[in-house]
PDB file of N, CA and C in Angstrom:
ATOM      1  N   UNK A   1     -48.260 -42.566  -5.374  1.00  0.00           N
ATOM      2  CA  UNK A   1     -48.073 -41.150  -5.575  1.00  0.00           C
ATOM      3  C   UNK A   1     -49.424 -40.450  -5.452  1.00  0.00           C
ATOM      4  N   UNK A   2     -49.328 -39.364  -4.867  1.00  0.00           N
ATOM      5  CA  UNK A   2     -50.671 -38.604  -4.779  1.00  0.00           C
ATOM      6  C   UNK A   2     -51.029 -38.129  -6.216  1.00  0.00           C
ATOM      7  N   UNK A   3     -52.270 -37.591  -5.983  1.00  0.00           N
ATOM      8  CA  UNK A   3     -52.969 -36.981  -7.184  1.00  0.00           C
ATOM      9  C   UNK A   3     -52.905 -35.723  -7.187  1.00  0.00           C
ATOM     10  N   UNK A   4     -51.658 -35.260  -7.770  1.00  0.00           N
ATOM     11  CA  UNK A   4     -51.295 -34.167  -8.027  1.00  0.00           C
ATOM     12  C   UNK A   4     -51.622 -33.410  -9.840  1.00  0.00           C
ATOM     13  N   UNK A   5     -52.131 -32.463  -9.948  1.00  0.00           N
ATOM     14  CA  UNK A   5     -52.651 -32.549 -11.468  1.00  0.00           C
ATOM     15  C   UNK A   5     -51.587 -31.163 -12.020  1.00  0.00           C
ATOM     16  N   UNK A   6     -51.508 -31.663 -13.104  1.00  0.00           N
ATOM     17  CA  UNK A   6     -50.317 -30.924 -14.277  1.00  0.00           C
ATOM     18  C   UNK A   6     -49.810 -29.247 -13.519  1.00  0.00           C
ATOM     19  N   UNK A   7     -51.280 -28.534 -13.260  1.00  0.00           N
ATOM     20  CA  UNK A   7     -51.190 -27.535 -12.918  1.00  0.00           C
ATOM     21  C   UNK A   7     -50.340 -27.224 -11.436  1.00  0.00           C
ATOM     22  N   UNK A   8     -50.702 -28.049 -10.421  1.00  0.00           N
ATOM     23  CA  UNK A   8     -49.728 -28.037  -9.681  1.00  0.00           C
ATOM     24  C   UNK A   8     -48.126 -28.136  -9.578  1.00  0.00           C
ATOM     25  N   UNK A   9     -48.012 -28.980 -10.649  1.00  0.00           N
ATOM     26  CA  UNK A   9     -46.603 -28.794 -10.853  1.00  0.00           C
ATOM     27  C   UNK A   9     -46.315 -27.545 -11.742  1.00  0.00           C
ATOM     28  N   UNK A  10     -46.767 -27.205 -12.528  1.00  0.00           N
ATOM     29  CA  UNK A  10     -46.602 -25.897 -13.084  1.00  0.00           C
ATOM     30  C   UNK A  10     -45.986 -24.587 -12.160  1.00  0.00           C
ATOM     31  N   UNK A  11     -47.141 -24.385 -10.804  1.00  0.00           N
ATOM     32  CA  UNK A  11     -47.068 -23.849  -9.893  1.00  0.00           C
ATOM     33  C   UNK A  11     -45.658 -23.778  -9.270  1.00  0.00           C
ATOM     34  N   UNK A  12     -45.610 -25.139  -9.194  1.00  0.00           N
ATOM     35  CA  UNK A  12     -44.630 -25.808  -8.202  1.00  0.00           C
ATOM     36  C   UNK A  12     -42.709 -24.615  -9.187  1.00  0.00           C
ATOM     37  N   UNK A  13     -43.229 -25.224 -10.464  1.00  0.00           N
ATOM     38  CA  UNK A  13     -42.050 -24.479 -11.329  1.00  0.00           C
ATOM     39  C   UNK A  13     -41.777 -23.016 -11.707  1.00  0.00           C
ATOM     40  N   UNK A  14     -43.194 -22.492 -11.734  1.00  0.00           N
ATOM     41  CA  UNK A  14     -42.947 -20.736 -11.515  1.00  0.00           C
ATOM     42  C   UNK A  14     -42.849 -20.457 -10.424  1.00  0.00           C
ATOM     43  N   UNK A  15     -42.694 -21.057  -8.899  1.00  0.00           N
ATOM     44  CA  UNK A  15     -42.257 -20.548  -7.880  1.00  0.00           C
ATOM     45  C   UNK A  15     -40.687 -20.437  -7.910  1.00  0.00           C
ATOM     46  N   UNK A  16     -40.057 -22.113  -8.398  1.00  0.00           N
ATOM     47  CA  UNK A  16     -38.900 -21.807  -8.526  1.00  0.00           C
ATOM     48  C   UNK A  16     -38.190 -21.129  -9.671  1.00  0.00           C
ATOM     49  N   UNK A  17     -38.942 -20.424 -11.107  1.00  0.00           N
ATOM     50  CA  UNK A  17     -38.492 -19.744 -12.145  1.00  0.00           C
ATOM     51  C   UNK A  17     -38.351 -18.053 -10.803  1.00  0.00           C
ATOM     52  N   UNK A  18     -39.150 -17.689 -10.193  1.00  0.00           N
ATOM     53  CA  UNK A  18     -39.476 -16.607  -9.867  1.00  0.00           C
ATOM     54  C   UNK A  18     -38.108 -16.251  -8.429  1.00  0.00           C
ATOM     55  N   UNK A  19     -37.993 -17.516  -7.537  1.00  0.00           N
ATOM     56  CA  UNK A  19     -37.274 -17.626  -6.695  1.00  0.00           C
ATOM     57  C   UNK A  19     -35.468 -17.751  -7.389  1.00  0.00           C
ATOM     58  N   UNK A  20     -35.395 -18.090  -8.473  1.00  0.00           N
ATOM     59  CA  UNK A  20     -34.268 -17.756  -9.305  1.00  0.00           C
ATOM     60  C   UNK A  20     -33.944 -16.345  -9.679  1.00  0.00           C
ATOM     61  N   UNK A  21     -35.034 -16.110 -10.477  1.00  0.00           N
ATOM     62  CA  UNK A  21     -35.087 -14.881 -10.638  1.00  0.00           C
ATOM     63  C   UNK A  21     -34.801 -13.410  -9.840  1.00  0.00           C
ATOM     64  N   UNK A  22     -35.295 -13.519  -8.701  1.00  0.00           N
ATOM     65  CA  UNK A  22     -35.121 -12.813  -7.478  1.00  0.00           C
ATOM     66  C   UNK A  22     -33.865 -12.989  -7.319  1.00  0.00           C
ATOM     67  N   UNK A  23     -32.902 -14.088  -6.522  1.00  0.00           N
ATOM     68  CA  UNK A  23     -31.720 -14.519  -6.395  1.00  0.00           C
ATOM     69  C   UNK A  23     -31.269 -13.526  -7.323  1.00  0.00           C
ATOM     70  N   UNK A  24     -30.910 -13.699  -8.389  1.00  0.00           N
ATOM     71  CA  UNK A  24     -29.976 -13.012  -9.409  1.00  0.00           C
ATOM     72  C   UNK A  24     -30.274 -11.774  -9.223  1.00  0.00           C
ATOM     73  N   UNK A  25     -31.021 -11.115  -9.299  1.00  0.00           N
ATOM     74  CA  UNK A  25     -31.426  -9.837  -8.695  1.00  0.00           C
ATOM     75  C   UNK A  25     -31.315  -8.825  -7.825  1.00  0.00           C
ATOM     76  N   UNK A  26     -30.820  -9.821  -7.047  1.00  0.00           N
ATOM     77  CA  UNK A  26     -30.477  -9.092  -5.098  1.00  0.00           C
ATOM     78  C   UNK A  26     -28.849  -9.399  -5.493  1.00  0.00           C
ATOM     79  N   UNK A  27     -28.637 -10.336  -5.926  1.00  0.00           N
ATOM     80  CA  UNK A  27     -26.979 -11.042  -6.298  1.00  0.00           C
ATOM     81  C   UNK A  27     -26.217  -9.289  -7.123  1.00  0.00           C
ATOM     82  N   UNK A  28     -26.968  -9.126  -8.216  1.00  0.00           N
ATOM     83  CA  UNK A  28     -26.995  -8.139  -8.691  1.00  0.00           C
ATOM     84  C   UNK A  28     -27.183  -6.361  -8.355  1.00  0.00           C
ATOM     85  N   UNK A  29     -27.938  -6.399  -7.303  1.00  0.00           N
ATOM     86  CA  UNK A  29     -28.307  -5.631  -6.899  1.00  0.00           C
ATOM     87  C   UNK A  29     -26.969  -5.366  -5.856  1.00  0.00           C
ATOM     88  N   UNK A  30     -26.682  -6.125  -4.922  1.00  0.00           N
ATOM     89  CA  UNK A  30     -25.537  -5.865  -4.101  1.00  0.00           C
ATOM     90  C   UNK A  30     -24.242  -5.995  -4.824  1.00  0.00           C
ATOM     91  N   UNK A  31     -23.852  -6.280  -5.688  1.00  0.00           N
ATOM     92  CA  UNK A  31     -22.941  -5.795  -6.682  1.00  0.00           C
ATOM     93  C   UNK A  31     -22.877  -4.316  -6.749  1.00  0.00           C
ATOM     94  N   UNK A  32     -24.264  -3.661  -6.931  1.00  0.00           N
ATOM     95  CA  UNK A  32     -24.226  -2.449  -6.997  1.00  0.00           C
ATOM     96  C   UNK A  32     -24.374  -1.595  -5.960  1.00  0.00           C
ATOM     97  N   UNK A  33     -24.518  -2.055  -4.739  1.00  0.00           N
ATOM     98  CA  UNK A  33     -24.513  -1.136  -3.591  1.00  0.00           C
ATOM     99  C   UNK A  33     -23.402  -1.152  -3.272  1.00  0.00           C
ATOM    100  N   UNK A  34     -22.527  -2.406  -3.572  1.00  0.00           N
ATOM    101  CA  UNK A  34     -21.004  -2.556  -3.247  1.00  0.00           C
ATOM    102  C   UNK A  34     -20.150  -1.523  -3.758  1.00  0.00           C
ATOM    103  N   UNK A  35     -20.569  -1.656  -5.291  1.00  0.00           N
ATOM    104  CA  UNK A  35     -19.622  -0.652  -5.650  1.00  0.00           C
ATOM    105  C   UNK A  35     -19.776   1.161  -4.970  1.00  0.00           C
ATOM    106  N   UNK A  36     -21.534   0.996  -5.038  1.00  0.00           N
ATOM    107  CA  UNK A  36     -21.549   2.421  -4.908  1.00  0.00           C
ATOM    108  C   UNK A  36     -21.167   2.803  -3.377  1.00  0.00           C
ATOM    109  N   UNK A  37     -21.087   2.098  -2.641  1.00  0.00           N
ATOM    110  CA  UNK A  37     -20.630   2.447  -1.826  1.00  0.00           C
ATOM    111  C   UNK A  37     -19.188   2.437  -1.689  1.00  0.00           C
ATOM    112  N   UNK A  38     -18.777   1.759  -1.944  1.00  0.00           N
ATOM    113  CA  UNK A  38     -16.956   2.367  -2.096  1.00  0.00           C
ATOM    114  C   UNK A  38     -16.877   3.104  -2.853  1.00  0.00           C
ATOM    115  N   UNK A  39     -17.398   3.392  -3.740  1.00  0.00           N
ATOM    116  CA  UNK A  39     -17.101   4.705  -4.683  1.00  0.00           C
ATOM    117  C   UNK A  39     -17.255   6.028  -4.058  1.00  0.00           C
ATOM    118  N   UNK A  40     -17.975   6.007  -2.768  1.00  0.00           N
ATOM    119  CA  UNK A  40     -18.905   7.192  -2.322  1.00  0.00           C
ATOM    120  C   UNK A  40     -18.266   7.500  -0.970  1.00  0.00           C
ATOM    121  N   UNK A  41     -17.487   6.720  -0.306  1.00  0.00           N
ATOM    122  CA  UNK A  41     -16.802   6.612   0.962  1.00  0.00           C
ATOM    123  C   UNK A  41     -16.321   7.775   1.066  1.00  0.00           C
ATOM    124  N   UNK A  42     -16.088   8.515   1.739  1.00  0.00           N
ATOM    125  CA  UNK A  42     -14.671   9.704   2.114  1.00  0.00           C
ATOM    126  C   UNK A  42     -13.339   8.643   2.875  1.00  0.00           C
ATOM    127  N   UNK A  43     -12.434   9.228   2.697  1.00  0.00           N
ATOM    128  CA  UNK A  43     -11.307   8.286   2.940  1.00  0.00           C
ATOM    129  C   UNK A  43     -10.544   9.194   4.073  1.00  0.00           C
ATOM    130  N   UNK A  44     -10.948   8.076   5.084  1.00  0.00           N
ATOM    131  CA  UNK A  44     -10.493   7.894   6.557  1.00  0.00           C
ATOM    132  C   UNK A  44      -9.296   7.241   6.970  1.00  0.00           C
ATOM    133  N   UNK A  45      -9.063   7.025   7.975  1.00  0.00           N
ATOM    134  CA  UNK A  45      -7.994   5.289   7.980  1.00  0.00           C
ATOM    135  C   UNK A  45      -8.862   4.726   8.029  1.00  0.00           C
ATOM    136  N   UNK A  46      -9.967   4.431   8.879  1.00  0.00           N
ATOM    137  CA  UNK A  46     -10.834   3.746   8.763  1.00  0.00           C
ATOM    138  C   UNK A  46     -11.406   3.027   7.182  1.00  0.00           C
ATOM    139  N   UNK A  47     -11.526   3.787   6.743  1.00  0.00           N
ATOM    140  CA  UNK A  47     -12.302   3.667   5.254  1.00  0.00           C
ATOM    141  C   UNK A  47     -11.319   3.477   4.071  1.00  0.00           C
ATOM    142  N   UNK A  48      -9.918   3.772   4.780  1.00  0.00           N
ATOM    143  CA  UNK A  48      -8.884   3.437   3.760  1.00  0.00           C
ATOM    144  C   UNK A  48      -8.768   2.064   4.115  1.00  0.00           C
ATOM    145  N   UNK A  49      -8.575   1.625   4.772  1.00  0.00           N
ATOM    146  CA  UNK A  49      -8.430  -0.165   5.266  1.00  0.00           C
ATOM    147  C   UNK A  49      -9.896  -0.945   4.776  1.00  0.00           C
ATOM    148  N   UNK A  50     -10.602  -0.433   4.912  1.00  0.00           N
ATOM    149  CA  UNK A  50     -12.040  -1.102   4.150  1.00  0.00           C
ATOM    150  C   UNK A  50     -11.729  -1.084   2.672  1.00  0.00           C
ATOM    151  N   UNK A  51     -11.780  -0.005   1.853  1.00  0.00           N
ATOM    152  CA  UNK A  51     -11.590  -0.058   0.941  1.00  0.00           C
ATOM    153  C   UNK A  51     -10.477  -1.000   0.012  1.00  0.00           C
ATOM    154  N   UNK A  52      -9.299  -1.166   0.412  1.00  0.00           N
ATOM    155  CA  UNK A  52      -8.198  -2.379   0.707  1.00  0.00           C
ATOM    156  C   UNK A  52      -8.587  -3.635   0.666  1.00  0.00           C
ATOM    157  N   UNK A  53      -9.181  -4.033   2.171  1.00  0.00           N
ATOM    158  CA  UNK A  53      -9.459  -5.265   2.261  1.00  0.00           C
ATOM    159  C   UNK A  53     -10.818  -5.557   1.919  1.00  0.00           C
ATOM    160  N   UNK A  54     -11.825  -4.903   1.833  1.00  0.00           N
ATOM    161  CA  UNK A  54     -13.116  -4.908   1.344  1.00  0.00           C
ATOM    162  C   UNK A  54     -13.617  -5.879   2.348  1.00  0.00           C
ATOM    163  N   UNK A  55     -13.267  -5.461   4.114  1.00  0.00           N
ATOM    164  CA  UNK A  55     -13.596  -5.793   4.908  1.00  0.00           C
ATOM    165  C   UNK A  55     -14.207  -4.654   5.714  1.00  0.00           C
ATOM    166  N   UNK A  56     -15.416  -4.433   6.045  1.00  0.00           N
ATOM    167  CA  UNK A  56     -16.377  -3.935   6.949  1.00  0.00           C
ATOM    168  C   UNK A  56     -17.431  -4.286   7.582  1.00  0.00           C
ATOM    169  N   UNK A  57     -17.244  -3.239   8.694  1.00  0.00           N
ATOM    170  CA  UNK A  57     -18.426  -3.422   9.939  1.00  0.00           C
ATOM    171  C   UNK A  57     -19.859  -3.338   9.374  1.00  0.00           C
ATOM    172  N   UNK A  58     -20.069  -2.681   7.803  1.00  0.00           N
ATOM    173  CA  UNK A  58     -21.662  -2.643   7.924  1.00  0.00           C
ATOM    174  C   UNK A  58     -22.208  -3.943   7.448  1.00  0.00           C
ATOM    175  N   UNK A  59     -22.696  -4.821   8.158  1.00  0.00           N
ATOM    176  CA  UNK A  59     -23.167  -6.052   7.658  1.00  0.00           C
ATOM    177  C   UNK A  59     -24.425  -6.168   6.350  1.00  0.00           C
ATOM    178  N   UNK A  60     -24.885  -4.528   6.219  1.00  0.00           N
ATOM    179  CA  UNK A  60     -26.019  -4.410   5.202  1.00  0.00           C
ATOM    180  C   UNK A  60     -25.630  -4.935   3.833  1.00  0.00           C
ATOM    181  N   UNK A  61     -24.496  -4.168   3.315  1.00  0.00           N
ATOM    182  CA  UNK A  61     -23.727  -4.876   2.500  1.00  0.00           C
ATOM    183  C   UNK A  61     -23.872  -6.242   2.041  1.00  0.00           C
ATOM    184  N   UNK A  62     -23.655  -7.196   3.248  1.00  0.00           N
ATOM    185  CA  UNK A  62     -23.977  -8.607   2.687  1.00  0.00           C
ATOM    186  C   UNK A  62     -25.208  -9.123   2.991  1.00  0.00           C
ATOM    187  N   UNK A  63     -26.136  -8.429   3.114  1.00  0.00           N
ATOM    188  CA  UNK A  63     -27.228  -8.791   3.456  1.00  0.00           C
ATOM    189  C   UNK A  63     -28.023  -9.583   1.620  1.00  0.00           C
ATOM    190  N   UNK A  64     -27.734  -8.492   0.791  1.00  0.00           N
ATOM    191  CA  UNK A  64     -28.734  -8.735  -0.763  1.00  0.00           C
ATOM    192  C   UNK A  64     -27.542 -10.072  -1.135  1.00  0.00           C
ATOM    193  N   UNK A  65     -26.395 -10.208  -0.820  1.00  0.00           N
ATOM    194  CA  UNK A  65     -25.988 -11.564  -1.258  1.00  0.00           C
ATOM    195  C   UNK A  65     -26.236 -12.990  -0.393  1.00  0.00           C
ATOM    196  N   UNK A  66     -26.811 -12.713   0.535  1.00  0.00           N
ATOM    197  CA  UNK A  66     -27.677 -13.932   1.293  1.00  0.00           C
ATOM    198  C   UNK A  66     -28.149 -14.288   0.767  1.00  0.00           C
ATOM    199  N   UNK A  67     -29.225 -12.833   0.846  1.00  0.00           N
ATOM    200  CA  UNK A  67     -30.328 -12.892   0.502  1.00  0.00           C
ATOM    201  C   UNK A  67     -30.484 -13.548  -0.893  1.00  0.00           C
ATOM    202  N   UNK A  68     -29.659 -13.714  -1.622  1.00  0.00           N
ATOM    203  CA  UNK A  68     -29.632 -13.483  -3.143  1.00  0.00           C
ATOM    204  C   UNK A  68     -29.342 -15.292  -3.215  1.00  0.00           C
ATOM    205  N   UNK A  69     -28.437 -15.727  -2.249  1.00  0.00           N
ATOM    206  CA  UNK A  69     -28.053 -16.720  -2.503  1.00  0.00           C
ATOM    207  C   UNK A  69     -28.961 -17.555  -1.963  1.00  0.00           C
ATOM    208  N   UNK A  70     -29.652 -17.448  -1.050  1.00  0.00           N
ATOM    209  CA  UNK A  70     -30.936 -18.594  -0.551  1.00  0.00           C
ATOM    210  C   UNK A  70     -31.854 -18.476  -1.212  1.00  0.00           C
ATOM    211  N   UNK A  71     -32.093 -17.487  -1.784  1.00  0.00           N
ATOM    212  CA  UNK A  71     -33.001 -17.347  -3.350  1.00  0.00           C
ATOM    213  C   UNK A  71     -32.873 -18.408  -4.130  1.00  0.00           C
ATOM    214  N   UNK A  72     -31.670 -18.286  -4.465  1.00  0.00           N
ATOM    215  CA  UNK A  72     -30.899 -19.395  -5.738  1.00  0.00           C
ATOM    216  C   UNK A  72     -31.394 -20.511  -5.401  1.00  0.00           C
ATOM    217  N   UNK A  73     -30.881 -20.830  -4.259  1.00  0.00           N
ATOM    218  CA  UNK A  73     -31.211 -22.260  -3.449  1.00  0.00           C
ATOM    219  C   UNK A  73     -32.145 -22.876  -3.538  1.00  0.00           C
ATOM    220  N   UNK A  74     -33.347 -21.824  -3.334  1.00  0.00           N
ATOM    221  CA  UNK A  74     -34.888 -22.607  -3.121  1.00  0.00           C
ATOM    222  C   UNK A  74     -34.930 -22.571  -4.390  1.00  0.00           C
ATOM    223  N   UNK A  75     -35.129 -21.327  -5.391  1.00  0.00           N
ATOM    224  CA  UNK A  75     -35.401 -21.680  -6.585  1.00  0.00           C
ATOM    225  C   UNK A  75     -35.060 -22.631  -7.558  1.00  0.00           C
ATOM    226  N   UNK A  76     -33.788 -23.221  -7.331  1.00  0.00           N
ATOM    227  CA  UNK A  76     -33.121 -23.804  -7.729  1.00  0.00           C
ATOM    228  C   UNK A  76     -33.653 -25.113  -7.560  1.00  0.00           C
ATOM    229  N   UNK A  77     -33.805 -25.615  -6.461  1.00  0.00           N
ATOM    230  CA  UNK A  77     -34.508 -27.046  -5.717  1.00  0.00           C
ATOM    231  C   UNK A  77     -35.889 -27.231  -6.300  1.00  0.00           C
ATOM    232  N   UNK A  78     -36.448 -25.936  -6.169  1.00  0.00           N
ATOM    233  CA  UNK A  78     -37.782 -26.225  -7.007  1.00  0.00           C
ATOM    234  C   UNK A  78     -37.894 -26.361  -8.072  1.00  0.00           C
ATOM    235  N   UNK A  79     -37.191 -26.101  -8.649  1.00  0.00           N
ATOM    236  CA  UNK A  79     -37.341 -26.280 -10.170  1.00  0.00           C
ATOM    237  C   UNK A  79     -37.016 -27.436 -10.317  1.00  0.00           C
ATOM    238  N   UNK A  80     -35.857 -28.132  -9.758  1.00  0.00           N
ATOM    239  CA  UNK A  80     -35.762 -29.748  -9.714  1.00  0.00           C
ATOM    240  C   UNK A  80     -36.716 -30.139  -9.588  1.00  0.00           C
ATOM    241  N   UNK A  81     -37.508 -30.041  -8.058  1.00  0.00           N
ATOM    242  CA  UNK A  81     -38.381 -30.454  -7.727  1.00  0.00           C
ATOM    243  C   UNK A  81     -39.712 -31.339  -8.442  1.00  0.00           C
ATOM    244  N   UNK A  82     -39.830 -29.716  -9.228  1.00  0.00           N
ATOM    245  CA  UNK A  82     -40.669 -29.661  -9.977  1.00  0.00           C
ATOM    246  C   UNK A  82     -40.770 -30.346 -11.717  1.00  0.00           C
ATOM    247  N   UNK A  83     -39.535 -30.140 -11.597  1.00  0.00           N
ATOM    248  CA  UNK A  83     -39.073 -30.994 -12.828  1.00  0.00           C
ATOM    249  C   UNK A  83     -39.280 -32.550 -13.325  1.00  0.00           C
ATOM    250  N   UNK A  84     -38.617 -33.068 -11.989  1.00  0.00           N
ATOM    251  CA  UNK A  84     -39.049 -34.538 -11.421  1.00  0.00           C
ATOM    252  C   UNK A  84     -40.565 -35.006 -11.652  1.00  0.00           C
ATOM    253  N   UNK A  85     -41.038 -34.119 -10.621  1.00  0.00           N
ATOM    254  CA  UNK A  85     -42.175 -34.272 -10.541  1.00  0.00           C
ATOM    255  C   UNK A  85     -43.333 -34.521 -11.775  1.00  0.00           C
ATOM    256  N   UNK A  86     -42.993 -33.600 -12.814  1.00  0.00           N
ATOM    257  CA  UNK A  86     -43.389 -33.069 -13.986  1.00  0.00           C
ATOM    258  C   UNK A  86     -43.559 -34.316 -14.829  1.00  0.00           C
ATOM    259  N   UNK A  87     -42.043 -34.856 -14.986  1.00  0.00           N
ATOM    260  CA  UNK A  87     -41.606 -35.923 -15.658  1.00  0.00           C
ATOM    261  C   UNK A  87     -41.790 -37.167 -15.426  1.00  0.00           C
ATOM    262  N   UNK A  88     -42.115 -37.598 -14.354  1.00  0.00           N
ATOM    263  CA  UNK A  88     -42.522 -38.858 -13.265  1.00  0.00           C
ATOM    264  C   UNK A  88     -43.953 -38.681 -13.526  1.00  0.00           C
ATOM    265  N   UNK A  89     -45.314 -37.664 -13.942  1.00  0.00           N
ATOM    266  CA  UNK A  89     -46.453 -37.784 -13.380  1.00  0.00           C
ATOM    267  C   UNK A  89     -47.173 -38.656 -14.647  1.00  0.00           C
ATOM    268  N   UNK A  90     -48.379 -39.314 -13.878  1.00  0.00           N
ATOM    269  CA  UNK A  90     -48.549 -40.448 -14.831  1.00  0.00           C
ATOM    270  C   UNK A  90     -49.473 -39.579 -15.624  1.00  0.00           C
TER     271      UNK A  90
END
């Protein structure tokens, strides 16, 4: 095993506390553009069938729950990562 010292793994674990953090955030955040944007719509046919199926063309929308969810991901891994690491170091 390399010579990795305490502090690096530390590092290693507030990247993934921070990359969690974010995740939930954007997760959260598009919750709220979701709503506010259907709340805010004028009602079209167009916009009556969106509103319904909570199927639409603007892909921005799902952009902060990607985003939100590959957040999770890395943060998530790192913190394993880091965890392991933590616990394994001699």
């Amino acid at each position: 095993m390399s010579n990795m010292s305490l502090a690096s793994y530390q590092i290693i674990l507030v990247m993934g506390g921070c990359f969690l953090l974010l995740g939930i955030i954007f997760i959260l955040w598009n919750k709220r553009e979701k709503e506010r944007y259907y709340n805010s719509i004028l009602l079209t046919q167009r916009d009556i069938k969106e509103t319904i199926t909570h199927e639409h063309e603007r892909f921005w929308l799902h952009a902060w729950q990607i985003g939100g969810r590959i957040s999770l991901i890395i943060g998530i891994t790192l913190l394993i990562i880091g965890g392991i690491l933590w616990f394994i170091a001699p």
